[in-house]
Protein backbone atom coordinates (compact mmCIF):
# COMPACT_ATOMS: atom_id res chain seq x y z
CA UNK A 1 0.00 0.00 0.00
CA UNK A 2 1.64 3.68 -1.15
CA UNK A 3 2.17 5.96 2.19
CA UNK A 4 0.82 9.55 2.23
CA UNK A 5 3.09 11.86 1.08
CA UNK A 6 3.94 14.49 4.04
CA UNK A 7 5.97 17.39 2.58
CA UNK A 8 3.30 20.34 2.37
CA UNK A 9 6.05 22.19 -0.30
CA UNK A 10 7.01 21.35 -3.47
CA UNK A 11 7.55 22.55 -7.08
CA UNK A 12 6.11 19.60 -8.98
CA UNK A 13 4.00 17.30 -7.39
CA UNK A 14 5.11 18.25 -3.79
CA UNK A 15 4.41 16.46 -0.61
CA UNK A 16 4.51 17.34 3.15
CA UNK A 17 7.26 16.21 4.85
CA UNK A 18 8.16 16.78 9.23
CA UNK A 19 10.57 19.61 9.96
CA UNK A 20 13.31 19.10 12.39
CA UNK A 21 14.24 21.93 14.74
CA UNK A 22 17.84 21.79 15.72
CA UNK A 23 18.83 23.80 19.29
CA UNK A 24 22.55 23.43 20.19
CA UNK A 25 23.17 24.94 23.88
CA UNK A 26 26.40 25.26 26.28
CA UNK A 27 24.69 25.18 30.11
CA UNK A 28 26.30 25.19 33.41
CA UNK A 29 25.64 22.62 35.87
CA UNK A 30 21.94 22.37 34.30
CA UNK A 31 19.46 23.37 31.31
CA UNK A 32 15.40 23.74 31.25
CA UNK A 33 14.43 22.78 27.65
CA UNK A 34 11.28 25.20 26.65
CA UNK A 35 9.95 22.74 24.71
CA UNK A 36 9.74 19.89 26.97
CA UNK A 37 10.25 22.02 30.45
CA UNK A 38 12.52 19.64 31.25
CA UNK A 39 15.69 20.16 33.38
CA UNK A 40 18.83 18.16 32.17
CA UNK A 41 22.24 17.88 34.33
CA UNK A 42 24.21 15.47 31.88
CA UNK A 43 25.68 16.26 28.45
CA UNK A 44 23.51 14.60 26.03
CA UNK A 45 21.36 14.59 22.60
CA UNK A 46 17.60 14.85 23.49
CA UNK A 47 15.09 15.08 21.08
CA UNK A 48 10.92 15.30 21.57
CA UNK A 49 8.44 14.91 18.64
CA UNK A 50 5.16 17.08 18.46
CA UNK A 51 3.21 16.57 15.47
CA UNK A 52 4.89 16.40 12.64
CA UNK A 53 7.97 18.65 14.12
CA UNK A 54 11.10 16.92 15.69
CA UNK A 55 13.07 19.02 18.40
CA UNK A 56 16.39 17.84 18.85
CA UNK A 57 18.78 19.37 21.67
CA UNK A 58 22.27 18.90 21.56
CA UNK A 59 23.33 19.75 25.09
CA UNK A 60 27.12 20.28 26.76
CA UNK A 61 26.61 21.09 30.60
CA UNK A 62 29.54 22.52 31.69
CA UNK A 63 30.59 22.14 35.26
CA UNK A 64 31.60 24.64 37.81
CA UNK A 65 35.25 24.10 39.77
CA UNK A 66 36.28 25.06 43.08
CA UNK A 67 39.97 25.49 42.74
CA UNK A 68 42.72 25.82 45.60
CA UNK A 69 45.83 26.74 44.65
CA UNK A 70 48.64 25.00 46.47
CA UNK A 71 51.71 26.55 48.47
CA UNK A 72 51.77 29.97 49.85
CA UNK A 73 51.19 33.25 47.15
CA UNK A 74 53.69 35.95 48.32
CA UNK A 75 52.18 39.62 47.33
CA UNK A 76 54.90 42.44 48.42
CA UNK A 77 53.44 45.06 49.65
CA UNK A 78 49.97 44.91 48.07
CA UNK A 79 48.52 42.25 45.73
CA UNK A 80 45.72 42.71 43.11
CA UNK A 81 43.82 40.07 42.17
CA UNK A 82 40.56 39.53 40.24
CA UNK A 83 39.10 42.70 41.01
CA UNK A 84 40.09 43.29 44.99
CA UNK A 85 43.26 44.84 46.21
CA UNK A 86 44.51 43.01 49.25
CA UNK A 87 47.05 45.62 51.82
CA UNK A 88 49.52 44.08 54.49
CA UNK A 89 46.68 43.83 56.99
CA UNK A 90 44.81 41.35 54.85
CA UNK A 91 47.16 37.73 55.03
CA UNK A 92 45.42 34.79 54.79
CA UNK A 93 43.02 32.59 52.60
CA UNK A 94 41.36 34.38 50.16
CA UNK A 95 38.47 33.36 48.05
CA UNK A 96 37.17 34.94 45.19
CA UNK A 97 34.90 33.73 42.25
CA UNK A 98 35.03 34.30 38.80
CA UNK A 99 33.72 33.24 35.41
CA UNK A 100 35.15 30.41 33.48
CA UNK A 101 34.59 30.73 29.35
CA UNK A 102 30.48 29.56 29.44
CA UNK A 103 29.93 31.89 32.22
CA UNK A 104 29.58 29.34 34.71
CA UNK A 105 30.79 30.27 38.65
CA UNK A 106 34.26 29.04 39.79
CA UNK A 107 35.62 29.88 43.08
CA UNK A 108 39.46 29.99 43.64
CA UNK A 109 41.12 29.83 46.69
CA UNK A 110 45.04 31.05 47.83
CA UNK A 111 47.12 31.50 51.12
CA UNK A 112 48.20 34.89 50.73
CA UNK A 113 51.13 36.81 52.38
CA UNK A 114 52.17 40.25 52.27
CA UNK A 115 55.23 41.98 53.09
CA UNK A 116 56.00 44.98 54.66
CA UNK A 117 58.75 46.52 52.62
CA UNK A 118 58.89 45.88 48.90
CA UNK A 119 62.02 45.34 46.45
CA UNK A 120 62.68 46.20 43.29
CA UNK A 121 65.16 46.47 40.51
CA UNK A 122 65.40 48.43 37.52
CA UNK A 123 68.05 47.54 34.81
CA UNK A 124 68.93 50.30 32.43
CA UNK A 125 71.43 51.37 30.09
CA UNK A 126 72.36 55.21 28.86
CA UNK A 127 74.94 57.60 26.59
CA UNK A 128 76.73 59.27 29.28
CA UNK A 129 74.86 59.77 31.63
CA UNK A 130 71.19 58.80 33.31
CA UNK A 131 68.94 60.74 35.92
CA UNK A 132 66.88 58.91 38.47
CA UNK A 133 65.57 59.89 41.57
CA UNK A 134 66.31 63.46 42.00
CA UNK A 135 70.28 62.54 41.02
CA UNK A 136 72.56 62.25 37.60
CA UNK A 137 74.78 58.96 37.25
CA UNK A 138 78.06 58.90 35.11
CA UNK A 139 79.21 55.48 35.61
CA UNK A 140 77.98 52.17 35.61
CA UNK A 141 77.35 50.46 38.67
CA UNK A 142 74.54 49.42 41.62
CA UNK A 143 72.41 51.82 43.54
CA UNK A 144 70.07 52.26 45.60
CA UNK A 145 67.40 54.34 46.62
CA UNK A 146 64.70 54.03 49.76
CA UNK A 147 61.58 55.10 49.07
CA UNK A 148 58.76 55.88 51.72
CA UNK A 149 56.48 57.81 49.23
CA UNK A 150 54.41 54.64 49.59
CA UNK A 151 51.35 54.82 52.23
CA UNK A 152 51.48 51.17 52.14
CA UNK A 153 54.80 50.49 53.06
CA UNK A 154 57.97 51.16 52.30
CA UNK A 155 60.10 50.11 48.96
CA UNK A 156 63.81 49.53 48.48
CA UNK A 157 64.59 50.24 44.49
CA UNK A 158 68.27 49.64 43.25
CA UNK A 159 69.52 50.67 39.66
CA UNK A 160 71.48 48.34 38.06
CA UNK A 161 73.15 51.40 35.30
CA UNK A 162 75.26 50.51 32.32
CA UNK A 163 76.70 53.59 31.05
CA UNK A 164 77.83 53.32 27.51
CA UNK A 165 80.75 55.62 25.94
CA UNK A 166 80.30 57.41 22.93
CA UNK A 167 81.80 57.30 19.58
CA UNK A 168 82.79 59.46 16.56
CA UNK A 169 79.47 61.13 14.22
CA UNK A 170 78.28 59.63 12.33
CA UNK A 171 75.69 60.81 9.48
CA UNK A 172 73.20 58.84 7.21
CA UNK A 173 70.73 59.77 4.42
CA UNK A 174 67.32 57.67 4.58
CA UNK A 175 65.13 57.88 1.73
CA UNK A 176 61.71 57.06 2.56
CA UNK A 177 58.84 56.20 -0.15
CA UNK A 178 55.31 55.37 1.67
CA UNK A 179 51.63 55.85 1.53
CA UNK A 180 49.50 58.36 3.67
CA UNK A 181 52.40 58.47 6.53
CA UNK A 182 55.66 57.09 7.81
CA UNK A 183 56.25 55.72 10.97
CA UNK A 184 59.94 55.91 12.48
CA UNK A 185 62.02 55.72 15.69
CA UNK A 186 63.36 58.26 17.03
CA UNK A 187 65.37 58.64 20.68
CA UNK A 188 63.16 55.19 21.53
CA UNK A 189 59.56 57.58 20.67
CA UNK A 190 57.46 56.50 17.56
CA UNK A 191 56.84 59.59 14.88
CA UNK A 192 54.75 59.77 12.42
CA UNK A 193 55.45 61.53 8.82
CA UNK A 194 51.67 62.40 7.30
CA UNK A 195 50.52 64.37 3.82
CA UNK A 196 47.18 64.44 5.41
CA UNK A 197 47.53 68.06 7.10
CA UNK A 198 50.91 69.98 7.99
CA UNK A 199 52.40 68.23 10.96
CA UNK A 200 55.16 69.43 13.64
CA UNK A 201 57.70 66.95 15.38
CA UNK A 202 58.87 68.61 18.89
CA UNK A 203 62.26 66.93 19.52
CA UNK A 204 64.96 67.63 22.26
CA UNK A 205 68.59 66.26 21.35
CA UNK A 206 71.69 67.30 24.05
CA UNK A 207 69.22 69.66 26.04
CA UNK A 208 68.00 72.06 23.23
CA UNK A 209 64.60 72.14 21.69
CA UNK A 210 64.23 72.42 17.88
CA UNK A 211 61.49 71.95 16.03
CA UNK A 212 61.19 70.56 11.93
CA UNK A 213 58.29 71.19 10.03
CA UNK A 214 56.96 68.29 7.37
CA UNK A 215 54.91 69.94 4.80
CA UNK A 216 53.64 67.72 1.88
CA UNK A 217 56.96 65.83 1.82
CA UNK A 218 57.38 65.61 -1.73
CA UNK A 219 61.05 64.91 -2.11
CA UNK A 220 61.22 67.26 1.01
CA UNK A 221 64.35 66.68 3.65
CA UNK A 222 64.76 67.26 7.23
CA UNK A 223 68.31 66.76 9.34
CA UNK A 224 67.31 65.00 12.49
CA UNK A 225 70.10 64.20 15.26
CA UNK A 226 70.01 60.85 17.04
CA UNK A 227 71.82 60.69 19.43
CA UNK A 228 71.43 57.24 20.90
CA UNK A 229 72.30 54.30 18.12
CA UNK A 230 69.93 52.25 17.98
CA UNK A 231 71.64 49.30 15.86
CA UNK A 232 74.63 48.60 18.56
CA UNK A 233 74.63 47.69 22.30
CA UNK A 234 78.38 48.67 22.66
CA UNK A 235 78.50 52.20 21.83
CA UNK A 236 76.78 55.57 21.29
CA UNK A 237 76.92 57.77 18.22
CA UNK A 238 75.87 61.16 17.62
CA UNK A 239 74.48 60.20 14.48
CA UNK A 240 72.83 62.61 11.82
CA UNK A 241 69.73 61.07 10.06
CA UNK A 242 68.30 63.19 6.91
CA UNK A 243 65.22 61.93 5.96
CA UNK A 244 64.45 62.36 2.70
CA UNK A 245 60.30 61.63 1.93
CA UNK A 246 58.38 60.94 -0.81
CA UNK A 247 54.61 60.45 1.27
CA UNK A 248 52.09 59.27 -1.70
CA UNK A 249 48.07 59.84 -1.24
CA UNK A 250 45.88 57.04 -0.92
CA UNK A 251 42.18 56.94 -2.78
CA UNK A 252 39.55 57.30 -0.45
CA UNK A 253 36.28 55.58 -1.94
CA UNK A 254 32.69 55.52 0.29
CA UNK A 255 29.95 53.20 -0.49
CA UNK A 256 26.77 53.41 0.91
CA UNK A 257 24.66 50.36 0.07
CA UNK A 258 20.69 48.96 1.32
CA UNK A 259 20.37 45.54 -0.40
CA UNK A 260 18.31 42.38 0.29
CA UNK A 261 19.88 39.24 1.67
CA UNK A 262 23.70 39.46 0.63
CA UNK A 263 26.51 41.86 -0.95
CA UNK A 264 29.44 41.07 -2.42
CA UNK A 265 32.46 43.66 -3.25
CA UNK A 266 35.68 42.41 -5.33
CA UNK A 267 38.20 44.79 -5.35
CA UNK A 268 41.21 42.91 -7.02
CA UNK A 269 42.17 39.28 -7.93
CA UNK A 270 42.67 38.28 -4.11
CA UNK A 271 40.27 40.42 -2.09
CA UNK A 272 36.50 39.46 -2.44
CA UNK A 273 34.09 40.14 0.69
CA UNK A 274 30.54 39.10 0.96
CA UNK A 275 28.16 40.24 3.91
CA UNK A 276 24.76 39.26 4.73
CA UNK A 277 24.02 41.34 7.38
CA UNK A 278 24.15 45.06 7.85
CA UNK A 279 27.55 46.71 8.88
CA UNK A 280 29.69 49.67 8.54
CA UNK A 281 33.36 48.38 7.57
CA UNK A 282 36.68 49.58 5.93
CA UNK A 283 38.27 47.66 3.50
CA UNK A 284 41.71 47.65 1.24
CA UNK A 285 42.33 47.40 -2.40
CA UNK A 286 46.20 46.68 -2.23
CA UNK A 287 48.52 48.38 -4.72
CA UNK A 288 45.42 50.17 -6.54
CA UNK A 289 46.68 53.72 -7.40
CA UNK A 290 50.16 55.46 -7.24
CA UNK A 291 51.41 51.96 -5.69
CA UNK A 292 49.50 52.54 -2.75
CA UNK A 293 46.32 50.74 -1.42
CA UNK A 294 42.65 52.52 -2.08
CA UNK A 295 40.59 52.77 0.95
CA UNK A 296 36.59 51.37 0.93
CA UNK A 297 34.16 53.44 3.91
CA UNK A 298 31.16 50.78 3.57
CA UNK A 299 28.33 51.73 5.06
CA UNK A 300 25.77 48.44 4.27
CA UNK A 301 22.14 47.87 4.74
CA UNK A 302 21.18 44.76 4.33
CA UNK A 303 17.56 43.87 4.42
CA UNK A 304 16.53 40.07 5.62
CA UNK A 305 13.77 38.76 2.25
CA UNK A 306 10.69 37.26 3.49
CA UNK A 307 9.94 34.08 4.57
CA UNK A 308 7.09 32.52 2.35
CA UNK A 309 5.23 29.31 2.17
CA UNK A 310 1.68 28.08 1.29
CA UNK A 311 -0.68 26.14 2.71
CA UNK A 312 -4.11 24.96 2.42
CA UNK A 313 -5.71 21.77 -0.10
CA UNK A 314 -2.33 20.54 -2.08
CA UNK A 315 -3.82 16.99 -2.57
CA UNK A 316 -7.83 16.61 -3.85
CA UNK A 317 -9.94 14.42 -5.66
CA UNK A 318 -9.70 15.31 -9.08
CA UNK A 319 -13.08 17.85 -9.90
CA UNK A 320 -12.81 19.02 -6.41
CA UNK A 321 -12.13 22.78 -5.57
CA UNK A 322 -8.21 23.55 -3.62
CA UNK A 323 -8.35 26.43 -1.07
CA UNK A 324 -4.58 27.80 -0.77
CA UNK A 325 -3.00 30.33 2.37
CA UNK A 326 -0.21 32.62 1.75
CA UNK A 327 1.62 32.90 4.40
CA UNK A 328 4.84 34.95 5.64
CA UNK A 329 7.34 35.85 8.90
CA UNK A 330 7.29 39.57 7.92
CA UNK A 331 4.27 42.24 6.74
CA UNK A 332 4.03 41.89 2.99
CA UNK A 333 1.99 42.37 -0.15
CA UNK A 334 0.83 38.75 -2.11
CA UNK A 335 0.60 38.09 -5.79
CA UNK A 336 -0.09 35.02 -7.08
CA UNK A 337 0.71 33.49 -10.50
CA UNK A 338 -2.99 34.41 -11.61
CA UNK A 339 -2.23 37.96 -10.28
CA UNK A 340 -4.88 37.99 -7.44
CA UNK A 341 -3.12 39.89 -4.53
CA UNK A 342 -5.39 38.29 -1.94
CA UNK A 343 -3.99 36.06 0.60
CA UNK A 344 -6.39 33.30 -0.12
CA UNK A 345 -7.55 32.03 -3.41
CA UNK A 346 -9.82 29.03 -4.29
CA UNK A 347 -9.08 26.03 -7.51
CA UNK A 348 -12.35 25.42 -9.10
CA UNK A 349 -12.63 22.71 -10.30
CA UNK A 350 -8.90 21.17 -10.02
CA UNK A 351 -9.04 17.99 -12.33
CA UNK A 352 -5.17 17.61 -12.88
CA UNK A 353 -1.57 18.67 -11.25
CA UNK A 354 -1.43 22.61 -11.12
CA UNK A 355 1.87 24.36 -10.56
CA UNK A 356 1.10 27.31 -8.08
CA UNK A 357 3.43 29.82 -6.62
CA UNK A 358 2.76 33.09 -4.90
CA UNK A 359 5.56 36.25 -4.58
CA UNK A 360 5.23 38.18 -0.86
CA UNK A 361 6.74 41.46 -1.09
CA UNK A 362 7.96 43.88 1.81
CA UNK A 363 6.79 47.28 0.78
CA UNK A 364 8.99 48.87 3.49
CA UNK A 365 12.15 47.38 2.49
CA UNK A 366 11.75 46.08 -1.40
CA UNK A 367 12.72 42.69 -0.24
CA UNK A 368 10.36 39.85 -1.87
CA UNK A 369 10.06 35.87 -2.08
CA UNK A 370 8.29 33.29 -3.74
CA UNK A 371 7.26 29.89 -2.94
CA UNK A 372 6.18 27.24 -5.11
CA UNK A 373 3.64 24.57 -4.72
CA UNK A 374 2.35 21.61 -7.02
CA UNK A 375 -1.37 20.81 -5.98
CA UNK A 376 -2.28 17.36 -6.47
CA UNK A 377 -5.26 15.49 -8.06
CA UNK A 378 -5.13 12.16 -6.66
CA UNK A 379 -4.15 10.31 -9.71
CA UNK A 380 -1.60 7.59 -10.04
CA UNK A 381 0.50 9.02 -7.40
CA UNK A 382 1.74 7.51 -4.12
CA UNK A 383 4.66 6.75 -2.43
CA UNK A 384 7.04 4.18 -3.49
CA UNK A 385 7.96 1.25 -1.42
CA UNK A 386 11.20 2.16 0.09
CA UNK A 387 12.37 -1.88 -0.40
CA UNK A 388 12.29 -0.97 -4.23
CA UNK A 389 13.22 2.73 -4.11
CA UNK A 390 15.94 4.43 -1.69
CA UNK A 391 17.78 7.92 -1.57
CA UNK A 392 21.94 7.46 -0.07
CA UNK A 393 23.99 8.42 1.37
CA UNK A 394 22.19 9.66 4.28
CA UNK A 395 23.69 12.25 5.72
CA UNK A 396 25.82 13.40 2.68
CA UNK A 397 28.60 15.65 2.21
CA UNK A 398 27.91 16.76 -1.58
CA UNK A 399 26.58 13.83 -3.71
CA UNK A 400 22.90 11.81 -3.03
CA UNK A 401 22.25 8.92 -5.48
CA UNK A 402 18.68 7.11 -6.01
CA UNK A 403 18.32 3.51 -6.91
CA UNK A 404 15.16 2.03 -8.11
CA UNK A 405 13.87 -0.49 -9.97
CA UNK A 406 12.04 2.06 -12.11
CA UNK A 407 13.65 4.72 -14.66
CA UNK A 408 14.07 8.19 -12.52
CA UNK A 409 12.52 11.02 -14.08
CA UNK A 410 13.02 14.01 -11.78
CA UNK A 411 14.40 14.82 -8.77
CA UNK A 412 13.97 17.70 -6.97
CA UNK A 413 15.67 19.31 -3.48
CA UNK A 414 13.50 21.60 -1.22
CA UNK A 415 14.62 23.63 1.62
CA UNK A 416 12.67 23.43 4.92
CA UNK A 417 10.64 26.74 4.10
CA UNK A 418 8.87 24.53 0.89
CA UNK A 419 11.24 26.62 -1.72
CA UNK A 420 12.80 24.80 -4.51
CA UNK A 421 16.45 25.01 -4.72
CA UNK A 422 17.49 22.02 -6.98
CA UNK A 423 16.49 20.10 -9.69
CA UNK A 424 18.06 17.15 -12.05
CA UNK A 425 15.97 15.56 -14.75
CA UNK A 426 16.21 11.99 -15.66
CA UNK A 427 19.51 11.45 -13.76
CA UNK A 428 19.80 8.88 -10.77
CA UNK A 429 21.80 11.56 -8.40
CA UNK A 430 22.26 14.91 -7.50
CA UNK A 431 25.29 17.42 -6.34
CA UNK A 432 23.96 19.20 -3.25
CA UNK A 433 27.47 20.79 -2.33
CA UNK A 434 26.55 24.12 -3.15
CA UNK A 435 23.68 24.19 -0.30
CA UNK A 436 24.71 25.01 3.11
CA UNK A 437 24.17 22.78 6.11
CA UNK A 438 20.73 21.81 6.95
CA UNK A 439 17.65 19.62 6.40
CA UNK A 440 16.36 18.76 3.28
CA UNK A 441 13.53 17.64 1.70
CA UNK A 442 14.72 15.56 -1.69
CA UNK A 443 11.35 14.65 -4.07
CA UNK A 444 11.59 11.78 -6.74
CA UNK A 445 9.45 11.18 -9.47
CA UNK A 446 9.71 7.88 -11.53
CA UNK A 447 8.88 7.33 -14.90
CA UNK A 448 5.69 5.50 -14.33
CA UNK A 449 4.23 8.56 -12.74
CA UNK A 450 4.63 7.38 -9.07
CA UNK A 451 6.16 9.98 -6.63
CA UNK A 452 8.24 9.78 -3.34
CA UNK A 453 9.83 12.18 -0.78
CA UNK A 454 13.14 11.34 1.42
CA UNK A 455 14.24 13.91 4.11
CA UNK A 456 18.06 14.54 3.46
CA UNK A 457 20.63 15.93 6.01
CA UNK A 458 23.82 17.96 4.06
CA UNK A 459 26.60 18.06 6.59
CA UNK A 460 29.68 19.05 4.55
């Protein structure tokens, strides 16, 4: 005996067919499933069926730790941890709790001791000469300096100083080439070398202030002194640096966009970016004018299309009338095929197979859809016996085959919103690989006029 066919969405001939509902949730220590209003402590797949929908939860309960950490954590003077500072009056176990990666509580727990003077070294090295604390060193060696600045307690500091001789001038021309600005080292600061507006550089060298003024830097030059070498650890130069620049501009391009569903930008051979949701984004187009890269301002709408489906009579007895819904997740306008823009329309009389569809469009946003249905006059269609038909592999990465002892005339893949998305005539298989992941609904029809549905799952 031929099954009912159960997929309410097709293009030709379509069936109704169960949806599945996939949930996947990370839960500490327990999870209340809405569906069931269950509560689950164990990692686990649970699934519930309610008419023809299947809910499957794929659950990970994560746990919650109590951690002590061993020994004895020495803290100086003071010791911040988490978000608490803890002072010499404050020894002793401490517990505080924080929040591990899924959010979940963990307490941790450490023998703390504080000290009442705290030490600390600084290791430096300097050209000549180097000033700390309120005094100027010319030789290398250890010192130290007591400091009871601290309300806290009080701190012993020592200076371990390396003072490094200097050596003969030297000079150096550097010519620069670069887009929009430079960035270079000087005295151990960052600069920065811009054509955007006229920029100053404040620089002291040996005690006097001097200032140089970059202005457009075409092939302009400035004398910088350096007197720190940067590229030895055994000596100090005065070293003259003239910079010579050559700043190009880059292209500044904005794009303001308000599409539906996706948008796609390519701007060269190796950059290509696709969005499907609205965002405001700057992008590069290397090497595309002067040798430097071209700047993108995006500034993207993007509008989600309707969801739309029908419902209603998709099988009758042949002469019978079909009743059929519109239906949509968002406020828009219906047209059917037969250009009625109710959301209802009745079949009279409906004595053979009769391709429907029906386009929902949002009037706000411009966005439309259209789904497809094939309504059904009960003749010489039924299900086929799955011992003499079957659909493989189930899953499937890319490719489903169909083997039956009948000639295959059509097959057709639907997406779980009833909307056709593939379709292979008389072949026995089908490359799904350009889908993304989900459920779907795969629809054969055999030569002898006899019609079955198979629910697929693409996991590539």
């Amino acid at each position: 005996m031929m099954a009912a066919l159960l997929m309410p969405f097709a293009m030709n001939a379509q069936v109704k067919s169960s949806v599945h509902i996939d949930t996947t949730v990370d839960a500490c220590v327990q999870y209340t499933w809405n569906v069931t209003g269950q509560t689950y402590t164990t990692t686990g797949a649970y699934t519930y069926f309610s008419g023809d929908t299947l809910y499957i939860l794929d659950l990970t309960i994560h746990p919650t730790y109590n951690v002590i950490v061993p020994g004895i954590v020495h803290g100086g003077c003071s010791y911040t941890w988490g978000d608490s500072v803890y002072h010499s009056n404050q020894d002793g176990i401490q517990t505080q709790t924080f929040k591990s990666v899924y959010q979940c509580d963990s307490t941790v727990t450490i023998n703390l001791v504080l000290a009442d003077t705290a030490y600390r070294t600084y290791t430096k090295s300097a050209c000549a000469s180097y000033a700390w604390k309120g005094t100027t060193f010319n030789t290398t060696g250890t010192f130290t300096y007591n400091d009871t600045t601290n309300s806290e307690c009080d701190s012993v500091l020592t200076l371990d100083l390396t003072i490094i001789s200097t050596g003969a001038p030297r000079e150096k021309d550097s010519v620069i080439t670069s887009c929009d600005k430079y960035r270079f080292k000087f005295n151990n600061s960052f600069r920065f070398a811009s054509n955007n507006n006229k920029t100053y550089i404040d620089i002291t060298v040996d005690g006097t202030e001097f200032t140089t003024a970059f202005d457009g830097f075409d092939t302009s030059t400035t004398e910088i002194r350096n007197i720190f070498h940067p590229r030895t650890l055994e000596k100090c130069y005065d070293s003259v640096i003239n910079f010579h620049f050559n700043i190009k501009s880059k292209q500044v391009i904005n794009i303001t966009e308000q599409l539906c569903d996706i948008y796609s930008i390519t701007l060269s051979d190796t950059a290509t970016y696709t969005y499907t949701s609205s965002t405001i984004d700057t992008l590069y187009a290397p090497k595309a004018v002067n040798g430097c890269d071209s700047i993108y301002y995006l500034n993207l709408t993007i509008y989600k299309s309707p969801e739309v489906t029908i419902s209603g009579d998709l099988r009758v007895t042949p002469g019978s009338s079909a009743t059929l819904y519109a239906n949509s997740n968002q406020t828009v306008n219906f047209k059917w095929f037969n250009n009625s823009t109710e959301s209802s329309i009745t079949l009279d009389p409906v004595n053979e197979n009769i391709d429907v569809y029906v386009t929902g469009t949002n009037a706000s946003t411009g966005c439309s859809a259209t789904a497809y249905v094939t309504v059904l006059a009960n003749v010489g269609i039924g299900d086929v016996d799955t011992e003499t038909l079957s659909v493989y592999p189930n899953p499937t990465t890319a490719i489903i085959n169909v083997k039956s002892s009948e000639d295959v005339k059509n097959i057709s893949v639907f997406n779980i919103m009833g909307q056709q998305v593939m379709s292979a005539n008389n072949s026995t298989s089908i490359d799904m690989r350009s889908l993304i992941n989900g459920t779907y609904v795969v629809r054969v029809e055999l030569a002898n006029g006899t019609v079955t549905t198979r629910t697929v799952v693409l996991s590539k």
